[in-house]
Protein backbone atom coordinates (compact mmCIF):
# COMPACT_ATOMS: atom_id res chain seq x y z
CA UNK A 1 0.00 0.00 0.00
CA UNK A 2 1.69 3.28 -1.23
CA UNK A 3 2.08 6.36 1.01
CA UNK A 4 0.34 9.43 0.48
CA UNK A 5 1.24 11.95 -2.07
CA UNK A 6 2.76 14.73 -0.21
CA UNK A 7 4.23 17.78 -1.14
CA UNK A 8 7.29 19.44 -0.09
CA UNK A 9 6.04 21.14 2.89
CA UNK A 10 3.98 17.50 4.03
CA UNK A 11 5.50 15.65 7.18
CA UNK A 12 6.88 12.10 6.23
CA UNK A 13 5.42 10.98 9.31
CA UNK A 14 2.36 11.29 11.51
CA UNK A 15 2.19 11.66 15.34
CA UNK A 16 -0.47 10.27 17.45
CA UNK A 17 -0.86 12.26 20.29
CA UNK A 18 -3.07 9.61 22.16
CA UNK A 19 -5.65 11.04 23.80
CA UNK A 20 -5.91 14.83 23.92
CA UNK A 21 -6.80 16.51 27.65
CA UNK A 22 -6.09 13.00 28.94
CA UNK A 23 -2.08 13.47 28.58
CA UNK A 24 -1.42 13.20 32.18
CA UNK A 25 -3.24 9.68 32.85
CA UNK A 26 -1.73 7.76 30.06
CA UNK A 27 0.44 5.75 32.44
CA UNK A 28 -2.65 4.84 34.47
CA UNK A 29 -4.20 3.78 31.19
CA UNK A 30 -1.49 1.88 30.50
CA UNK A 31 -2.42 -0.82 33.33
CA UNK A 32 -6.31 -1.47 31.93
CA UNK A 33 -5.11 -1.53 28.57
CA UNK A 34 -2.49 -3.94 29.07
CA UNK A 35 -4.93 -6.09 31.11
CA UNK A 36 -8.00 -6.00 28.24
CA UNK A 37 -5.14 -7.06 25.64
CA UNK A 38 -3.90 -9.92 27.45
CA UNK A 39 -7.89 -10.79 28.24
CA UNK A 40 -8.32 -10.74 24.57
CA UNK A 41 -5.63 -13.11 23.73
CA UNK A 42 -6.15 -15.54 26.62
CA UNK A 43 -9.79 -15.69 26.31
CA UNK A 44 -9.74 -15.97 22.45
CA UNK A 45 -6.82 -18.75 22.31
CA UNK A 46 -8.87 -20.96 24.74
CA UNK A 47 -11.78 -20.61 22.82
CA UNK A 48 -9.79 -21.65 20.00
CA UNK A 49 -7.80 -24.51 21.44
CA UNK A 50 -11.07 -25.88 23.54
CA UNK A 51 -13.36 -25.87 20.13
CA UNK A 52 -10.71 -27.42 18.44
CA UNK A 53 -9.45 -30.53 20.16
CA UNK A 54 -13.49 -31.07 21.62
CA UNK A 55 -14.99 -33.05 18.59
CA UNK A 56 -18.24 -32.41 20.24
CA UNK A 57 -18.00 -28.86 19.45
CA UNK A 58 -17.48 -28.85 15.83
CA UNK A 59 -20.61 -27.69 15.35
CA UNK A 60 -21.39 -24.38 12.82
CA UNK A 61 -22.64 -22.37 15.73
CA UNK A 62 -18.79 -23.18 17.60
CA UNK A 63 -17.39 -22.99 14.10
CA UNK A 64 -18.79 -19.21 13.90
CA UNK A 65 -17.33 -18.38 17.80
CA UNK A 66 -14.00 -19.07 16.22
CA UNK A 67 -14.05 -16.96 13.46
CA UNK A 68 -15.43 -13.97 15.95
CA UNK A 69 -12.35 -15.03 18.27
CA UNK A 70 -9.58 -14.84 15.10
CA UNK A 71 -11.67 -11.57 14.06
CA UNK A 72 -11.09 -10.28 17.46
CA UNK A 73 -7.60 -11.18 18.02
CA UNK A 74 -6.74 -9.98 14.64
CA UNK A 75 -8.41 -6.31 15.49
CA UNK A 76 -6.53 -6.40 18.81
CA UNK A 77 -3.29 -6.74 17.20
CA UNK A 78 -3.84 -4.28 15.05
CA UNK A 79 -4.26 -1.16 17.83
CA UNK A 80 -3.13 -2.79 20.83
CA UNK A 81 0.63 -2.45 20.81
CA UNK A 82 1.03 0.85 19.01
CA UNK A 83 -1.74 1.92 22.28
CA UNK A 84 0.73 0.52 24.59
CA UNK A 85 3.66 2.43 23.16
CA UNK A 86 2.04 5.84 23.10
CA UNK A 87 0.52 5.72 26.56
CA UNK A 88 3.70 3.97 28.24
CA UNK A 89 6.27 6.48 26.41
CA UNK A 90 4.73 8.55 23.99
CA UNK A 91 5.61 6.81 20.94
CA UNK A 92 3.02 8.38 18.80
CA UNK A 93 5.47 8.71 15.58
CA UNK A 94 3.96 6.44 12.21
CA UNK A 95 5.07 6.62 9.06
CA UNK A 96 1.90 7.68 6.30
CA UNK A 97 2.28 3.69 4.71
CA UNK A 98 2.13 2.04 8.59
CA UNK A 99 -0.46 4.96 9.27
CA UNK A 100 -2.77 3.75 5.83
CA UNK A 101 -2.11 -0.21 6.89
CA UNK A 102 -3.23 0.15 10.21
CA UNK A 103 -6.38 2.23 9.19
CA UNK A 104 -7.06 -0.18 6.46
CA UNK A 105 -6.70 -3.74 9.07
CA UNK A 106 -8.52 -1.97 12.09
CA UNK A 107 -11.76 -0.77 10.22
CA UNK A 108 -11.60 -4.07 8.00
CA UNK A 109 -11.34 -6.50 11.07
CA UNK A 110 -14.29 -4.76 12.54
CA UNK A 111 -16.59 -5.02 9.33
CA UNK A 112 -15.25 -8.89 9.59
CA UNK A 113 -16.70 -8.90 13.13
CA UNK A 114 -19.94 -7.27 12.23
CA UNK A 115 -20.57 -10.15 9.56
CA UNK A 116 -19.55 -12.86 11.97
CA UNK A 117 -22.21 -11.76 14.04
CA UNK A 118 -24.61 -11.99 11.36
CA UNK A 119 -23.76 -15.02 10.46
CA UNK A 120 -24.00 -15.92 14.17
CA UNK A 121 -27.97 -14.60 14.11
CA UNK A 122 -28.77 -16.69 11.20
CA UNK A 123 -26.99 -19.75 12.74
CA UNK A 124 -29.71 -19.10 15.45
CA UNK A 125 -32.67 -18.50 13.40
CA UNK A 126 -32.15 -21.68 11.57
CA UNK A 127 -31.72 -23.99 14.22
CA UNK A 128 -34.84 -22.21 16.61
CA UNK A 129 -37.22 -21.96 13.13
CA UNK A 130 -36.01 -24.67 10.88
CA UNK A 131 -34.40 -27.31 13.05
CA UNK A 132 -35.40 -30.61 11.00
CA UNK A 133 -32.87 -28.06 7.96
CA UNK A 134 -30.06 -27.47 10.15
CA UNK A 135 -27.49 -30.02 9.45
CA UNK A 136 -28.49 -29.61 5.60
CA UNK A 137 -28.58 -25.89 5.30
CA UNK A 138 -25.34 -25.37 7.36
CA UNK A 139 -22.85 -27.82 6.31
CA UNK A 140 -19.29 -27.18 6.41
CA UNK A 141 -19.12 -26.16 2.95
CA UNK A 142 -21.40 -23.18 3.43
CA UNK A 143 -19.64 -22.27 6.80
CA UNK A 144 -16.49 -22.03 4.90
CA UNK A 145 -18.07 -19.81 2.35
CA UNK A 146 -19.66 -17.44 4.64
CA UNK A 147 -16.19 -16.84 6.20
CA UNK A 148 -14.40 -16.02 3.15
CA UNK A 149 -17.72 -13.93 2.68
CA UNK A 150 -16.95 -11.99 5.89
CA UNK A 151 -13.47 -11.70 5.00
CA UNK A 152 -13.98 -10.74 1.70
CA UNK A 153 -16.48 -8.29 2.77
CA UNK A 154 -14.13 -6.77 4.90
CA UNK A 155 -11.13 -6.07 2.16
CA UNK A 156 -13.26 -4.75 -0.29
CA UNK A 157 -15.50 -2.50 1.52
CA UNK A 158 -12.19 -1.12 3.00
CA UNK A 159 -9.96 -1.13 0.18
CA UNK A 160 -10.63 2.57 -1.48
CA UNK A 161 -10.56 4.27 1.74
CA UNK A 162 -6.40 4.00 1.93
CA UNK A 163 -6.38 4.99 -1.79
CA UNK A 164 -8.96 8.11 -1.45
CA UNK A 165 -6.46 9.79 1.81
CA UNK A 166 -3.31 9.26 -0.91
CA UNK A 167 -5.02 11.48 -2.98
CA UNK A 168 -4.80 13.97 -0.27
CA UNK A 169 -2.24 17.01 0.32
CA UNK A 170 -0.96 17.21 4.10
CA UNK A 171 0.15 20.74 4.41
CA UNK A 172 -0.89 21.82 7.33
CA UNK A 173 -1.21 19.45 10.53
CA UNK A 174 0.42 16.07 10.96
CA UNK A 175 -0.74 15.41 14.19
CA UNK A 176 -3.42 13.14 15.02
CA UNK A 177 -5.28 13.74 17.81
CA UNK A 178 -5.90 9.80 18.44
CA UNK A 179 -4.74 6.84 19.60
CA UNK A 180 -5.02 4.86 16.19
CA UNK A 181 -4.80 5.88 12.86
CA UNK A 182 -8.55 6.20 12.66
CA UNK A 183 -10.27 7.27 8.92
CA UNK A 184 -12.18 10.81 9.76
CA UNK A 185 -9.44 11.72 12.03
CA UNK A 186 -6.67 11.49 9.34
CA UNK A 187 -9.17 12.93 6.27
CA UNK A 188 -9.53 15.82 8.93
CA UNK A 189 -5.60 16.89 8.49
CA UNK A 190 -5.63 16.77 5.13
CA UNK A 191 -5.85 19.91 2.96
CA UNK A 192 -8.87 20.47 -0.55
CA UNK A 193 -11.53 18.52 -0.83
CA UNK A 194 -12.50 15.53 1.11
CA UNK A 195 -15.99 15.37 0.32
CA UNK A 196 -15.56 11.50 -1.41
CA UNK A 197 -13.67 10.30 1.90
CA UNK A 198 -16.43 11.56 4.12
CA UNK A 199 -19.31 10.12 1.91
CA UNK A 200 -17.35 7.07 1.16
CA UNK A 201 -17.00 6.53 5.29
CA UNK A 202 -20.40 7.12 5.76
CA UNK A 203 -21.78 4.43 3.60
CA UNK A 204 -19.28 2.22 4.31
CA UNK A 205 -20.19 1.99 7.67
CA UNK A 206 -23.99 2.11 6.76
CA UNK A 207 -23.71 -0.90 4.52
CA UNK A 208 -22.25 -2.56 6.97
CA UNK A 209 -23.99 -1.80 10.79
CA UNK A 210 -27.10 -0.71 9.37
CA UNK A 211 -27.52 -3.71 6.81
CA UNK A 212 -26.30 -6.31 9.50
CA UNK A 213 -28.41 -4.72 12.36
CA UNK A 214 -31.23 -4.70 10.11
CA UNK A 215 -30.88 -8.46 9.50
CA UNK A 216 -30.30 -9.34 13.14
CA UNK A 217 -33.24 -7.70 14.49
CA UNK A 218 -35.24 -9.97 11.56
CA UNK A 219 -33.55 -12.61 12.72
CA UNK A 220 -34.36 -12.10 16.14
CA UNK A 221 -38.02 -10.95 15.68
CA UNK A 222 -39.02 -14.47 13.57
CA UNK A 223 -36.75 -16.55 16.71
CA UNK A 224 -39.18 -14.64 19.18
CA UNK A 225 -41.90 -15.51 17.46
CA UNK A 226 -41.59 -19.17 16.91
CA UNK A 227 -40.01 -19.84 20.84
CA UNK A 228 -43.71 -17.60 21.78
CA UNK A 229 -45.31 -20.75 19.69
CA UNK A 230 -43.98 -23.34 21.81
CA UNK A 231 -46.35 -24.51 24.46
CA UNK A 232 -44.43 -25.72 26.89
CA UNK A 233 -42.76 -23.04 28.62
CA UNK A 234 -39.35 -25.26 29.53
CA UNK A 235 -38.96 -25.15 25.80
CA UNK A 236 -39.21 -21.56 25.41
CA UNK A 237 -36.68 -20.93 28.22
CA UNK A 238 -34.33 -23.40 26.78
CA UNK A 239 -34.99 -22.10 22.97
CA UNK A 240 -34.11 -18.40 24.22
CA UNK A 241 -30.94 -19.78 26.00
CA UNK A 242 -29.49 -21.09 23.19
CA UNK A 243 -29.66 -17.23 22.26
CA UNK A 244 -28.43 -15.38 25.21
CA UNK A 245 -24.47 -15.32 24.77
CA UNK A 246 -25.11 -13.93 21.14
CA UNK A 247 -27.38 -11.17 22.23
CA UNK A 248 -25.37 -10.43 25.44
CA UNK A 249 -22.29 -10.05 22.48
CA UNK A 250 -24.19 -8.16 20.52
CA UNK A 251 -24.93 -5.80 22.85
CA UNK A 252 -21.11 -5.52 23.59
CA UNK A 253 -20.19 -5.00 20.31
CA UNK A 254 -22.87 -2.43 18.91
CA UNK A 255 -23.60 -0.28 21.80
CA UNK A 256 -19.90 1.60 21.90
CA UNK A 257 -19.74 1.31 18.15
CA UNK A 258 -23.07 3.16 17.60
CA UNK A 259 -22.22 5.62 20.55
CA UNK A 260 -19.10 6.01 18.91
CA UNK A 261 -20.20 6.44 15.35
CA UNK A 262 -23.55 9.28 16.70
CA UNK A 263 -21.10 11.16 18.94
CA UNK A 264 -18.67 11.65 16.32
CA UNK A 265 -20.89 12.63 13.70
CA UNK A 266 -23.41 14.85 15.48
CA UNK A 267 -22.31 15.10 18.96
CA UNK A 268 -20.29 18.37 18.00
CA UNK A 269 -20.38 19.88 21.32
CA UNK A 270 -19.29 16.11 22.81
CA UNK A 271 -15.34 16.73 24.68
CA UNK A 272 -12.34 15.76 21.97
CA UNK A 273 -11.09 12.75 24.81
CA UNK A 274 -14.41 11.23 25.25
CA UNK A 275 -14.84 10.72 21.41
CA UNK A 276 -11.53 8.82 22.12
CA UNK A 277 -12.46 6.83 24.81
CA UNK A 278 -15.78 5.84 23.02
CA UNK A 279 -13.59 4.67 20.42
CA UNK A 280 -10.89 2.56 22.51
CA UNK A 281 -13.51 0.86 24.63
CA UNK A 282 -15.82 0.01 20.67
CA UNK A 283 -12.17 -1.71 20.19
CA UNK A 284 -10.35 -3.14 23.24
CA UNK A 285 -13.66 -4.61 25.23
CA UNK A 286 -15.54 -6.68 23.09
CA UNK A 287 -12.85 -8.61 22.35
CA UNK A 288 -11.62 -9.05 25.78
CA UNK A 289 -15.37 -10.14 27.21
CA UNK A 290 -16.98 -11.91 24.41
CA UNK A 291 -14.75 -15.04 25.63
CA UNK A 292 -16.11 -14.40 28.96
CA UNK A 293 -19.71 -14.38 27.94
CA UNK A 294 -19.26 -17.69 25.80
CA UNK A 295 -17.27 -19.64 28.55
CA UNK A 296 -19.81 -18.59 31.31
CA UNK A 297 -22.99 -18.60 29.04
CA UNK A 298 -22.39 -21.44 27.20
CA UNK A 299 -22.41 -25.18 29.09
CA UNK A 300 -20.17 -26.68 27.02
CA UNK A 301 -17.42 -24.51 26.45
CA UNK A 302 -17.55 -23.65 30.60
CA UNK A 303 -17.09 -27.55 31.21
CA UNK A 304 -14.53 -28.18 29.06
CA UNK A 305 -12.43 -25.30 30.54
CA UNK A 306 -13.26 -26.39 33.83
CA UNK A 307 -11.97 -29.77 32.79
CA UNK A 308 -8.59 -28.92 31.85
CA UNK A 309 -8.37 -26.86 34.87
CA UNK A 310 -8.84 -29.42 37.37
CA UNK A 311 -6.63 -31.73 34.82
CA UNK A 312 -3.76 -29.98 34.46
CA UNK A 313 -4.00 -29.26 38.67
């Protein structure tokens, strides 16, 4: 991926500056970040390992956890020790081609994440409305497909944005005032016209969360209405179980990004640092509790870890 075309006067480099106002508590940051990051990749790798060497869980609804745990590790990754650096000691220099990369993995990785879950809704809504389909309308075959789907997805929906800030002149500012090299905040330093990268953003992320919410509420409206069938009310509680860690994730995963996403574009009177904050905890908790809400919420997964616990003690 090229760097941007700058002229004479244009920085080679960007700074982040972290989180502007917040300057002086980046070293206590530095402890709760560090902790959600190594939450992310302990939790995810033992979802990983567990679903993988339990035969029992190869299952499409397991199969789908694992892509949301490589999603999630892969978005962690991809913020988590450049965070570190800044807050620990102010390492906020990034070249314009490491600055375009990491833009162009962070936003893609959570457009994967967002079609995971979909995939995770439909998982549900088969299995609750069409059980007798289940094992034919979600074999392996179409699991694999609807991950290179999501991943595919992902690329392409991101893959102007890095070539649309090239285009861009830097003339005036080449600080950032974030903690990652997040789209509107880098189209915001750039000098003429950046009409396309603002409309470009903005349907971007409609296609994506609006589409996907849009097809999970369906989802969820037509699985509410065929557990309210049911007559025996066991059966209903157990249907709606099968559904709780997914909603509990959803809810972990959408609410920051959509208070994110309205407080950037129309909460103009909202402080600079808690548009940041919004934006670090849309990235750094979901992935650090969505483990947590599987191994607790689901049986299986929860025995199996308890297993190896009391094995390997």
């Amino acid at each position: 991926m090229g760097s941007p075309n700058y002229t004479n006067q244009d920085p080679p480099i960007f700074f982040l500056l972290g989180i502007p106002g917040l300057e002086q508590f980046h070293l206590w940051l530095l402890f709760p970040v560090c902790c959600l990051g190594t939450a992310t990749v302990v939790g995810n790798i033992t979802i990983l390992v567990v679903v993988a060497t339990e035969p029992t869980l190869h299952k499409p609804m397991y199969l789908f956890l694992c892509m949301l745990s490589v999603t999630d590790l892969a978005a962690s990754f991809s913020i988590v020790p450049k965070l570190l650096a800044i807050l620990w000691y102010g390492a906020g220099n990034i070249s314009a081609s490491a600055c375009l990369t990491q833009m162009f993995f962070i936003h893609a990785f959570c457009m994967m994440e967002s079609t995971v879950l979909l995939a995770m809704a439909f998982d549900r809504y088969v299995a609750i409305c069409h059980p007798l389909h289940y094992a034919t309308l979600l074999t392996d075959t179409v699991i694999a497909h609807i991950g290179v789907a999501a991943l595919m997805r992902g690329s392409l929906l991101m893959l102007p944005c890095p070539f649309l800030v090239r285009r861009l002149s830097f003339c005036q500012s080449h600080v950032i005032p974030h903690t990652y090299c997040e789209h509107m905040a880098v189209v915001k330093l750039a000098y003429g016209d950046t009409r396309p990268n603002r409309v470009y953003g903005l349907t971007a992320a409609l296609l994506v969360v609006g589409v996907d919410l849009f097809c999970i509420g369906l989802s969820y409206a037509f699985i509410t209405q065929a557990v309210l069938r049911l007559s025996s009310h066991e059966a209903q509680s157990k249907a709606l179980g099968t559904c709780g860690s997914h909603v509990c994730v959803i809810l972990i995963s959408y609410t920051p990004a959509l208070f994110s996403f309205f407080t950037h574009r129309f909460g103009h009177h909202v402080p600079l640092h808690i548009h940041i904050l919004l934006a670090n905890v849309y990235l750094l908790f979901p992935p650090a509790l969505n483990p947590v809400v599987y191994g607790v919420k689901t049986k299986e997964i929860h025995q199996r870890v308890v297993r190896a616990f009391q094995s390997g003690h």
